[in-house]
N, C-alpha and C. Protein backbone atom coordinates (compact mmCIF):
# COMPACT_ATOMS: atom_id res chain seq x y z
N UNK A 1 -2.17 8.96 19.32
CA UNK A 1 -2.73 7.85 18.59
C UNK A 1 -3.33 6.87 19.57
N UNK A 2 -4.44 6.73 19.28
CA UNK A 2 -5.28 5.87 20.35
C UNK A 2 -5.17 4.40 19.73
N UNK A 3 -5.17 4.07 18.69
CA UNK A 3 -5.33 2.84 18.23
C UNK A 3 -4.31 1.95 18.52
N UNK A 4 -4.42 0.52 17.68
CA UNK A 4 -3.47 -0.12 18.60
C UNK A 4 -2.38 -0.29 17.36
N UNK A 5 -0.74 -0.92 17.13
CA UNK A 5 -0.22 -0.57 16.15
C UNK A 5 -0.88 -1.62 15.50
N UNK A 6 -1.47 -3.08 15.45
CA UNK A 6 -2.12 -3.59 14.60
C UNK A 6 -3.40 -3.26 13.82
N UNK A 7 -4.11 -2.49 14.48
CA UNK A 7 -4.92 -1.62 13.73
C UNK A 7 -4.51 -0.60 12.85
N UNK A 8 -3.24 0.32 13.22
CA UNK A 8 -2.73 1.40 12.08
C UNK A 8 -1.57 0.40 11.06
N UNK A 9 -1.00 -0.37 11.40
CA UNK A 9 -0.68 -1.40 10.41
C UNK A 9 -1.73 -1.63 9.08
N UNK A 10 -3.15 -2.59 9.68
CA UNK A 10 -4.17 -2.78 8.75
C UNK A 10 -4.81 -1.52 8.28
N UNK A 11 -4.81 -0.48 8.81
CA UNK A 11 -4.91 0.67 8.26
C UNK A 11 -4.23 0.86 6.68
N UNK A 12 -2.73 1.34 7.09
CA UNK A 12 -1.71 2.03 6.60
C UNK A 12 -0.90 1.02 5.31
N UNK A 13 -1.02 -0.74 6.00
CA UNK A 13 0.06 -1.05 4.62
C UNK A 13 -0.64 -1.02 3.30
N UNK A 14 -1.95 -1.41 3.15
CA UNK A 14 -2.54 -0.93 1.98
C UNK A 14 -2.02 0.38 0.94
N UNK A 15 -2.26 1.23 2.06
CA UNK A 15 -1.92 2.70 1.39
C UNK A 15 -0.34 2.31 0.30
N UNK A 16 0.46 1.95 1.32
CA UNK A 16 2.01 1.56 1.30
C UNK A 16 2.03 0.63 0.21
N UNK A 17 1.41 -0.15 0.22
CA UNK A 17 1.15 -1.12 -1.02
C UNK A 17 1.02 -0.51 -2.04
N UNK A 18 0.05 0.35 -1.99
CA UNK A 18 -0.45 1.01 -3.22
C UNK A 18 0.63 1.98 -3.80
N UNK A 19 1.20 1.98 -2.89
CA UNK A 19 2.42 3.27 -3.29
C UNK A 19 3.37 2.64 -4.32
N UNK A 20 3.77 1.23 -3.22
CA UNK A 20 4.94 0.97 -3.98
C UNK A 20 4.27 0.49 -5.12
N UNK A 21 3.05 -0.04 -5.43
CA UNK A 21 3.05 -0.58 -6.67
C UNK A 21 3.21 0.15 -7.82
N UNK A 22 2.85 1.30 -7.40
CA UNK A 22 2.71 2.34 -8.46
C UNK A 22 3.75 2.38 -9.59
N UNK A 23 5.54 1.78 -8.58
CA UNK A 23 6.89 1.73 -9.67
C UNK A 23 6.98 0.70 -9.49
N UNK A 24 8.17 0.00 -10.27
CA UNK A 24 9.06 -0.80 -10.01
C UNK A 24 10.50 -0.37 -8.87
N UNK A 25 10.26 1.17 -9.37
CA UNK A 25 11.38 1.64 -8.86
C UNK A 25 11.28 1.95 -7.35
N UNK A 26 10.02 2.22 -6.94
CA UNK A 26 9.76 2.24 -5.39
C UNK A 26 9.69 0.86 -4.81
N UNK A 27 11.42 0.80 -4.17
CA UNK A 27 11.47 -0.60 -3.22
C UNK A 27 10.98 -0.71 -2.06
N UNK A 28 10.88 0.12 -1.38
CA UNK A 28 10.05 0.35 -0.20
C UNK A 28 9.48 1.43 0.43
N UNK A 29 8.85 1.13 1.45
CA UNK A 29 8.03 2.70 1.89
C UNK A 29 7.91 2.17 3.67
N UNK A 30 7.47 3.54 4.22
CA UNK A 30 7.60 3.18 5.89
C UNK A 30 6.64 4.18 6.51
N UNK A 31 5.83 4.06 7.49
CA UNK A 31 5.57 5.18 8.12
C UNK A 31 5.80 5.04 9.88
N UNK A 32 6.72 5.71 10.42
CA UNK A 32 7.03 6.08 11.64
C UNK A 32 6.48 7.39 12.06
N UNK A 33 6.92 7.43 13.69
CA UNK A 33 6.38 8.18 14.51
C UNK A 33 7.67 9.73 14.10
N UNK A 34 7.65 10.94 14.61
CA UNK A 34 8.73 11.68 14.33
C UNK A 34 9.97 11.34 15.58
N UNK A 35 9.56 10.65 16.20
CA UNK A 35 11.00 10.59 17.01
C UNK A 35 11.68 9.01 16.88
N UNK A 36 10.48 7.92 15.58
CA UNK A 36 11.58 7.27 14.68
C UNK A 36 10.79 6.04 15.18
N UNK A 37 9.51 5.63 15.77
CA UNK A 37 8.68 4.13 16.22
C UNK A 37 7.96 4.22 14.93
N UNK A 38 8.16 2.94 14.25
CA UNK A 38 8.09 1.97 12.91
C UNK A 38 6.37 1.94 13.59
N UNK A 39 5.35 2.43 12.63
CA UNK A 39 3.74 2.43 12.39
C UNK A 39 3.76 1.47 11.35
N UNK A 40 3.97 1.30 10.48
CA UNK A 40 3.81 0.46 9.34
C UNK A 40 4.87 0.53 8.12
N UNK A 41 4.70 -0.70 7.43
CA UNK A 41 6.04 -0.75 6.67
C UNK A 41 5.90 -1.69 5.32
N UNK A 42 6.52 -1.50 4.34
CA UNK A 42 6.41 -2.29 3.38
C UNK A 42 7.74 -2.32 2.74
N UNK A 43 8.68 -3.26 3.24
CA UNK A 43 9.96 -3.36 2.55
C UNK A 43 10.56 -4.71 2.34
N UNK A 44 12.09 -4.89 2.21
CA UNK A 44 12.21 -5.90 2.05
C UNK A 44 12.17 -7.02 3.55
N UNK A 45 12.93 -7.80 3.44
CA UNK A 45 12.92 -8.55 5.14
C UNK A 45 14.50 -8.14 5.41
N UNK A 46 14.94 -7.47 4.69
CA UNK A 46 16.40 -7.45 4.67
C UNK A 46 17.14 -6.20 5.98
N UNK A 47 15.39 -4.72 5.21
CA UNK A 47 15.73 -3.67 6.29
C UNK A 47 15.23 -4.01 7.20
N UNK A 48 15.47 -3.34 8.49
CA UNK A 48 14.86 -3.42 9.88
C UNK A 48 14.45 -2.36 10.17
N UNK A 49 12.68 -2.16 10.03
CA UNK A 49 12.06 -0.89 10.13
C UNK A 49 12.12 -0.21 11.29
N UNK A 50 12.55 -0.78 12.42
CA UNK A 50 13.03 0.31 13.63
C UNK A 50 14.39 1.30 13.52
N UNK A 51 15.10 0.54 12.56
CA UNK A 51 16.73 1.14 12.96
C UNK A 51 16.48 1.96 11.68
N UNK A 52 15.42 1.45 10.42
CA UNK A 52 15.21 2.61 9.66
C UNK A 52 14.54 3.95 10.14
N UNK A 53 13.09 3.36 10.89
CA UNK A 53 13.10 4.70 12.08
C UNK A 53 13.85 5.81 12.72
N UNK A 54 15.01 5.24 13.19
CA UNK A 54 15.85 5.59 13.89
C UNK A 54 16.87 6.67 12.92
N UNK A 55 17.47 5.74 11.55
CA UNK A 55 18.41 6.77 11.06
C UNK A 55 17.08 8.01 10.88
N UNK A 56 15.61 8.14 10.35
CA UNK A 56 14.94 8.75 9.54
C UNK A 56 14.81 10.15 10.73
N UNK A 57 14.45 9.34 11.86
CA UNK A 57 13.89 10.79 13.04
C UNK A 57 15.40 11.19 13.33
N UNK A 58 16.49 10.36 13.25
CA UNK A 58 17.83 11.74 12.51
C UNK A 58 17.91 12.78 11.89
N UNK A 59 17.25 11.94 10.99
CA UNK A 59 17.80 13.33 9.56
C UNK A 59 16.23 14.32 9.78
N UNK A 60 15.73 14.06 10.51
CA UNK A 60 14.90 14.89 10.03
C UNK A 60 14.84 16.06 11.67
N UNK A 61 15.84 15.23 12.57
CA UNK A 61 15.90 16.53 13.84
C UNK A 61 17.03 17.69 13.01
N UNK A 62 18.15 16.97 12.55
CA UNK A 62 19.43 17.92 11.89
C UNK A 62 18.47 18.52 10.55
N UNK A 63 17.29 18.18 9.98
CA UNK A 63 16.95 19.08 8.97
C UNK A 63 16.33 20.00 9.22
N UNK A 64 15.72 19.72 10.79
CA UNK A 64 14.96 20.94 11.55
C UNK A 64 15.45 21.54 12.01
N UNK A 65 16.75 21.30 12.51
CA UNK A 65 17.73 22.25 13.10
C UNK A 65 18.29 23.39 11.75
N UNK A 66 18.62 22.76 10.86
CA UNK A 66 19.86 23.42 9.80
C UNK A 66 18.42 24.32 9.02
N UNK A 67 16.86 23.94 8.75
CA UNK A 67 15.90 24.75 8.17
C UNK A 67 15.74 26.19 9.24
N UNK A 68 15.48 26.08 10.38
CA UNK A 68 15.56 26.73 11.78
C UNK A 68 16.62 27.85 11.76
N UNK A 69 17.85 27.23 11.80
CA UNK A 69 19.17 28.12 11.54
C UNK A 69 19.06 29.31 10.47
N UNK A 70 19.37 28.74 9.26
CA UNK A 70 19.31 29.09 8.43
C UNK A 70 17.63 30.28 8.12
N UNK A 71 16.66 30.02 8.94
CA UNK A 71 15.36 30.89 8.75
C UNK A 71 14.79 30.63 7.47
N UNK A 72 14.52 29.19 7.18
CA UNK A 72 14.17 28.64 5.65
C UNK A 72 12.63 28.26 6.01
N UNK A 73 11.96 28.08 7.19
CA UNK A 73 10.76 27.92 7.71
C UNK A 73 10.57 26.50 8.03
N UNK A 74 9.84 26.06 7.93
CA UNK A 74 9.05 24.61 8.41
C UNK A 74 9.65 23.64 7.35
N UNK A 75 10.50 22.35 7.54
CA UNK A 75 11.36 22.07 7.19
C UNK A 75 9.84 20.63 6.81
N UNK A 76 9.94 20.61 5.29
CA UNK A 76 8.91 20.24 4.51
C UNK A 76 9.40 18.60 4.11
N UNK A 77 10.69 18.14 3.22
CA UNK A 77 10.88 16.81 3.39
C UNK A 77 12.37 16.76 3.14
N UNK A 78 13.04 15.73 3.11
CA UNK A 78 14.76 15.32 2.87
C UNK A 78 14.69 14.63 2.11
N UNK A 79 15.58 14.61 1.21
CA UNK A 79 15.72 13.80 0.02
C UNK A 79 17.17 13.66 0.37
N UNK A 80 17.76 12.49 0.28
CA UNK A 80 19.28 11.63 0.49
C UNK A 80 19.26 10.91 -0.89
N UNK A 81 20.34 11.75 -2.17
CA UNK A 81 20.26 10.81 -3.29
C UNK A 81 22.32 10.26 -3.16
N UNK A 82 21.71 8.77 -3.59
CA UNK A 82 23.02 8.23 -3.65
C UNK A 82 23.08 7.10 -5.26
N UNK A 83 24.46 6.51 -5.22
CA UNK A 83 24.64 5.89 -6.06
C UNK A 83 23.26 4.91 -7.10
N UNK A 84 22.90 4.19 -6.24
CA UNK A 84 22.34 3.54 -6.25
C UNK A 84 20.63 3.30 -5.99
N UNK A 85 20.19 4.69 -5.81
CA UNK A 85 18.89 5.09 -5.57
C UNK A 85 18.98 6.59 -4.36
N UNK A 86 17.72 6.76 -4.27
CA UNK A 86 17.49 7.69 -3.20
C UNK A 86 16.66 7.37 -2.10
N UNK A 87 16.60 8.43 -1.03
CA UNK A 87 15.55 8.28 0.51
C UNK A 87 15.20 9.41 0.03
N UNK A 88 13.26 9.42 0.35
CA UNK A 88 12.63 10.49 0.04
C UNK A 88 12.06 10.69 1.81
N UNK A 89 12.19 11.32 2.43
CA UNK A 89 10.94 11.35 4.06
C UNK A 89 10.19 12.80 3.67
N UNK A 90 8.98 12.38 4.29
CA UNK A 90 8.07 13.51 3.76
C UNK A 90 7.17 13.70 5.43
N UNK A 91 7.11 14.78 5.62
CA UNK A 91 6.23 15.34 6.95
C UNK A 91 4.87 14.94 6.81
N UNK A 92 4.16 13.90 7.59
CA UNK A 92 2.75 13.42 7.59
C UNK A 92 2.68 14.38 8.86
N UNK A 93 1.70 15.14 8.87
CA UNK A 93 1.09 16.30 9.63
C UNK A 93 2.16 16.48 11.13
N UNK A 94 1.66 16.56 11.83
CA UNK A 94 2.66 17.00 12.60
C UNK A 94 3.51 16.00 13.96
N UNK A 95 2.89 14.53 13.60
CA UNK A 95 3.52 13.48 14.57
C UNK A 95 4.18 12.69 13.35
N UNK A 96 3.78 12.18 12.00
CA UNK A 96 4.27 11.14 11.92
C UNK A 96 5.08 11.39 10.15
N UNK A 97 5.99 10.82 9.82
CA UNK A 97 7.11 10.79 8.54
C UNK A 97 6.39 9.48 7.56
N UNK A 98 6.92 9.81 6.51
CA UNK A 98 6.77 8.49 5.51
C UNK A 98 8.19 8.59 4.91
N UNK A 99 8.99 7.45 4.91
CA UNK A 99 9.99 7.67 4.05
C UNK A 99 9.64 6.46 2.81
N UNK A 100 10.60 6.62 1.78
CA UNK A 100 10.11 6.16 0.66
C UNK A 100 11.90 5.61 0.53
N UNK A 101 11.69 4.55 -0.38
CA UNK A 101 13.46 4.12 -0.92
C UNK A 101 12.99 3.53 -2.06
N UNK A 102 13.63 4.65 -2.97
CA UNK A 102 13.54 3.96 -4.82
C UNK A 102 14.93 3.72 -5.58
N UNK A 103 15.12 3.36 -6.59
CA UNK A 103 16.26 2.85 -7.33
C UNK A 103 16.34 4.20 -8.03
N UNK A 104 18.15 4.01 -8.43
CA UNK A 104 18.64 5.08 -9.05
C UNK A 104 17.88 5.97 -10.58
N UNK A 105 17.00 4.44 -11.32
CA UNK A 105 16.46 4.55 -12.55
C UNK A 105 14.93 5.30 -12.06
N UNK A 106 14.61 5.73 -10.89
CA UNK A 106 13.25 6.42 -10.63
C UNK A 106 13.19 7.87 -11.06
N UNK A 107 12.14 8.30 -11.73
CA UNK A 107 11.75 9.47 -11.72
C UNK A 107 11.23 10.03 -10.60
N UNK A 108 12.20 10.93 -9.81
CA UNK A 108 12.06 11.47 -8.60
C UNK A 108 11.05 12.51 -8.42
N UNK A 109 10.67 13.03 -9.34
CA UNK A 109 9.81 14.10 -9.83
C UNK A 109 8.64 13.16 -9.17
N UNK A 110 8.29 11.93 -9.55
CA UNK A 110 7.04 11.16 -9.59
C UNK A 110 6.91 10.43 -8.20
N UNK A 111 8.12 10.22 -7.80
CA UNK A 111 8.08 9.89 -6.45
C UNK A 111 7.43 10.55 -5.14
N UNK A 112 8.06 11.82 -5.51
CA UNK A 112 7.56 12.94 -4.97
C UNK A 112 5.93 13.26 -4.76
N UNK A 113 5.25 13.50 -6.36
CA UNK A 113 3.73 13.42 -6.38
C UNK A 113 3.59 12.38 -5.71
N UNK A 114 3.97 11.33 -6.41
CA UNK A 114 3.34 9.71 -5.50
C UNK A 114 3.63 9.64 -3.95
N UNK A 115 4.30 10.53 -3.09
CA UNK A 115 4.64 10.96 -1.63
C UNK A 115 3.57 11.68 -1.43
N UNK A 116 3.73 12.96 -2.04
CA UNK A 116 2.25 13.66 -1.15
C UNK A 116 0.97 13.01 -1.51
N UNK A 117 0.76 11.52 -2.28
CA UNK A 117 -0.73 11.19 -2.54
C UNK A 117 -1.17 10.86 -1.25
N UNK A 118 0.06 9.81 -0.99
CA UNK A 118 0.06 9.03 0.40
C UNK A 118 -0.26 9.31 1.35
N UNK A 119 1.02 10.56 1.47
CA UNK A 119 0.75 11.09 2.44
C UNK A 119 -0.61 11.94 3.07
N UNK A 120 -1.23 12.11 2.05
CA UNK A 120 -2.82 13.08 2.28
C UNK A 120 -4.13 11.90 2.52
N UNK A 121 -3.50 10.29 1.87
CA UNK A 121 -4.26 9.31 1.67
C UNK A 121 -4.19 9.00 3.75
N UNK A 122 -3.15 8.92 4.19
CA UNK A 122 -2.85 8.57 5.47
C UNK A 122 -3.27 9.99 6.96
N UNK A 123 -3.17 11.38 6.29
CA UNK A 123 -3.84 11.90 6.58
C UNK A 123 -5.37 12.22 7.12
N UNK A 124 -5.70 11.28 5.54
CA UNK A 124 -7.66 11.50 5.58
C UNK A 124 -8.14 9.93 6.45
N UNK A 125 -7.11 9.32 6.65
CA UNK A 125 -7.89 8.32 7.92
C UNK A 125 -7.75 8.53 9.66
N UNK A 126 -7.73 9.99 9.55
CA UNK A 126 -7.24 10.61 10.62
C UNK A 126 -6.84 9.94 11.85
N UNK A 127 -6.13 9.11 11.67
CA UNK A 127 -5.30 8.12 12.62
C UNK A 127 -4.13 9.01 12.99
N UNK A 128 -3.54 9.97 11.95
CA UNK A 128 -2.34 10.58 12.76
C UNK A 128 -2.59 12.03 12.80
C-alpha cells in the first residue's frame, strides 16, 4: 500500500459508513491489515481499533491454521456468535480483513451479503 493511512481512511470510511447504515444492527465495522494495523474504522469511541486489530489477525492466523489442518482450503471468513451479537471478519483480497460487529437481533444472512458488498466495494478502489 503506497498511500498514506489518511488517504485510505478518506477512501474507506465512507464505504464503512455505508455499511453500517445499511442496519441498525451493524454497530460497527473495521478494515485492518492481515497481521491486525487498524486502515480504517467506524465504531464506537469505546473500542480501540488497534487491539481490535490485534484480537482479529488472531483469529484469523488459528483459522488458517485449523482450515490448513483439517485440508478445508483457503480459509474464506470467521464468524464468533455470542450472547449478545456476533463478529463477522471477511478476507479483503489477500493483505487486508474487514470485520463487522452486529447485535444479537441481526439477520446474519444479510450481514454477510452486506460483507461481501464492501468488501468488493474496497476491492474496486484498488488500494488493497
Amino acid at each position: 500500500m503506497t498511500s498514506t493511512k489518511q488517504e485510505l481512511e478518506q477512501t474507506f470510511r465512507p464505504i464503512l459508513k455505508r455499511l453500517n447504515g445499511f442496519s441498525n444492527d451493524i454497530e460497527a465495522s473495521a478494515i485492518m491489515t492481515r497481521d491486525g494495523l487498524s486502515i480504517a474504522s467506524v465504531m464506537n469511541e469505546n473500542v480501540n481499533p488497534d487491539r481490535l486489530g490485534a484480537m482479529c489477525a488472531s483469529l484469523l492466523s488459528l483459522g488458517d491454521k485449523t482450515a490448513s489442518e483439517l485440508e478445508r482450503g483457503k480459509l474464506k471468513q470467521v464468524l464468533i456468535e455470542c450472547e449478545s451479537g456476533s463478529v463477522l471478519i471477511v478476507n479483503i483480497g489477500k493483505s487486508a480483513v474487514l470485520a463487522i460487529v452486529a447485535r444479537a437481533t441481526s439477520k446474519i444472512g444479510m450481514v454477510f451479503i452486506e460483507a461481501k458488498k464492501a468488501a468488493n466495494d474496497i476491492l474496486e478502489t484498488k488500494l488493497i
